[in-house]
Protein backbone atom coordinates (compact mmCIF):
# COMPACT_ATOMS: atom_id res chain seq x y z
CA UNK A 1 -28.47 103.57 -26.04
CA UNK A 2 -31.58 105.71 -25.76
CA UNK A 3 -34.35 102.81 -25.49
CA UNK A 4 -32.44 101.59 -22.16
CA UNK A 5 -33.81 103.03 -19.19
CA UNK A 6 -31.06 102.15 -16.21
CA UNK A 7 -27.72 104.43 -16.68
CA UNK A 8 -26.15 100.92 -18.43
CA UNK A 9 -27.39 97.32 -18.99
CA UNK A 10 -24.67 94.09 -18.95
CA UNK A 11 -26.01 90.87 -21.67
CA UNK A 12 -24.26 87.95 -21.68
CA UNK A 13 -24.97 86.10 -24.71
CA UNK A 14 -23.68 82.14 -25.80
CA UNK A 15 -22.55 81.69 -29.15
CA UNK A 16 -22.74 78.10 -31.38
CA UNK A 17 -19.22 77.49 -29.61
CA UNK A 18 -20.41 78.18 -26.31
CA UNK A 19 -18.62 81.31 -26.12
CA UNK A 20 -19.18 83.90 -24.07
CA UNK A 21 -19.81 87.60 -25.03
CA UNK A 22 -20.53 90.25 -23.31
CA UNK A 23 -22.18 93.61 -24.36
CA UNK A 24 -22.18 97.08 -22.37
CA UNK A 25 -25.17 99.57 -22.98
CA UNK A 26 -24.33 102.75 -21.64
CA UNK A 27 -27.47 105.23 -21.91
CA UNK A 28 -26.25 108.93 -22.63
CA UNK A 29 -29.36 109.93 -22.26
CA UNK A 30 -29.99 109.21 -18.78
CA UNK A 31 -31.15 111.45 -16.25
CA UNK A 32 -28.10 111.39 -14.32
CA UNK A 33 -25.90 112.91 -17.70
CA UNK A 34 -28.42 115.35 -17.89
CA UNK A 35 -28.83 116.50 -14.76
CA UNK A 36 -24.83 117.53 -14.23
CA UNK A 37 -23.35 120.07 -16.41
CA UNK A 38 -20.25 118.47 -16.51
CA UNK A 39 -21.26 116.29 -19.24
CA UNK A 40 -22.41 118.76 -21.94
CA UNK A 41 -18.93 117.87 -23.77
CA UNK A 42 -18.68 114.34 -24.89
CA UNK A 43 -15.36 114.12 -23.85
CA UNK A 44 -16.88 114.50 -20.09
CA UNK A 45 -18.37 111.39 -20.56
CA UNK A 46 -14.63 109.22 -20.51
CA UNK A 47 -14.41 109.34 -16.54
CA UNK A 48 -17.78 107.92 -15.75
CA UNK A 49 -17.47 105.64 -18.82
CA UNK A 50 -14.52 104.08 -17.36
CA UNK A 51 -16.02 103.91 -14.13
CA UNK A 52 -18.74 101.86 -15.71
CA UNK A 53 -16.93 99.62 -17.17
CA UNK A 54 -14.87 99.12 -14.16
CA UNK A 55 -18.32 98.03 -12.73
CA UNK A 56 -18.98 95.23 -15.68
CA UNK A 57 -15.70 93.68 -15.50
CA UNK A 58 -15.96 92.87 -11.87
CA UNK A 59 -18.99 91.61 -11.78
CA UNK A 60 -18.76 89.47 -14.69
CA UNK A 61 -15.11 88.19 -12.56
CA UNK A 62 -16.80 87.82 -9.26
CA UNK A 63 -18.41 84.82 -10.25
CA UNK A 64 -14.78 82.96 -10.52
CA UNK A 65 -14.40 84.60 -7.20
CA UNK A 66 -17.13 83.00 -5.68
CA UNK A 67 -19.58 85.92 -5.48
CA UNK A 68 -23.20 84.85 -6.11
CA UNK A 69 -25.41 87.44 -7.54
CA UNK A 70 -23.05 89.97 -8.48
CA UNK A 71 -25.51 91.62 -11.08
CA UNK A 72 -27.13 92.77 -7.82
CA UNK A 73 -25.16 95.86 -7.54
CA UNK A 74 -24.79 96.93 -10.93
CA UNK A 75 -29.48 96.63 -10.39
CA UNK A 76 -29.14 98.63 -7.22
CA UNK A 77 -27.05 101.41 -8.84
CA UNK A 78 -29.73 101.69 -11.59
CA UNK A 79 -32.43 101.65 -9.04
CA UNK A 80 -30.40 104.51 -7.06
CA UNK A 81 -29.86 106.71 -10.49
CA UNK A 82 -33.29 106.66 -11.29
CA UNK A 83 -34.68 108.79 -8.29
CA UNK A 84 -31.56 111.70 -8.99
């Protein structure tokens, strides 16, 4: 998602059946895809992806775990990314 300016962004959003959903924005465009070469082939992407996502699941788990503030990293890698 281009308008996102951290590498990805977690929203947890409550539905009428107090559901929870979760939604991943990943931003393709940030500095950190563009400043490796690697990534000039969208199928470069897949590792980092997965790493990413590896990221979201625990910290929407921790919680359960007893971890408070887990959204903390996931801020503090986007804070690190943007000075690359």
């Amino acid at each position: 998602e281009k308008t996102l300016e951290d590498l990805y962004n977690l929203v947890m959003e409550n539905d009428e059946l107090y559901t929870k959903r979760y939604i991943l924005k990943i931003n393709l465009a940030h500095r950190f895809f563009i400043k490796f070469d690697m990534f000039k082939c969208q199928e470069d992407y897949q590792p980092i992806i997965t790493m990413i996502h590896a990221n979201v699941v625990s910290e929407i788990i921790a919680p359960f775990q007893g971890v408070k503030m887990a959204s903390v990293i996931r801020k503090n890698i986007n804070e690190f990314l943007q000075n690359i």
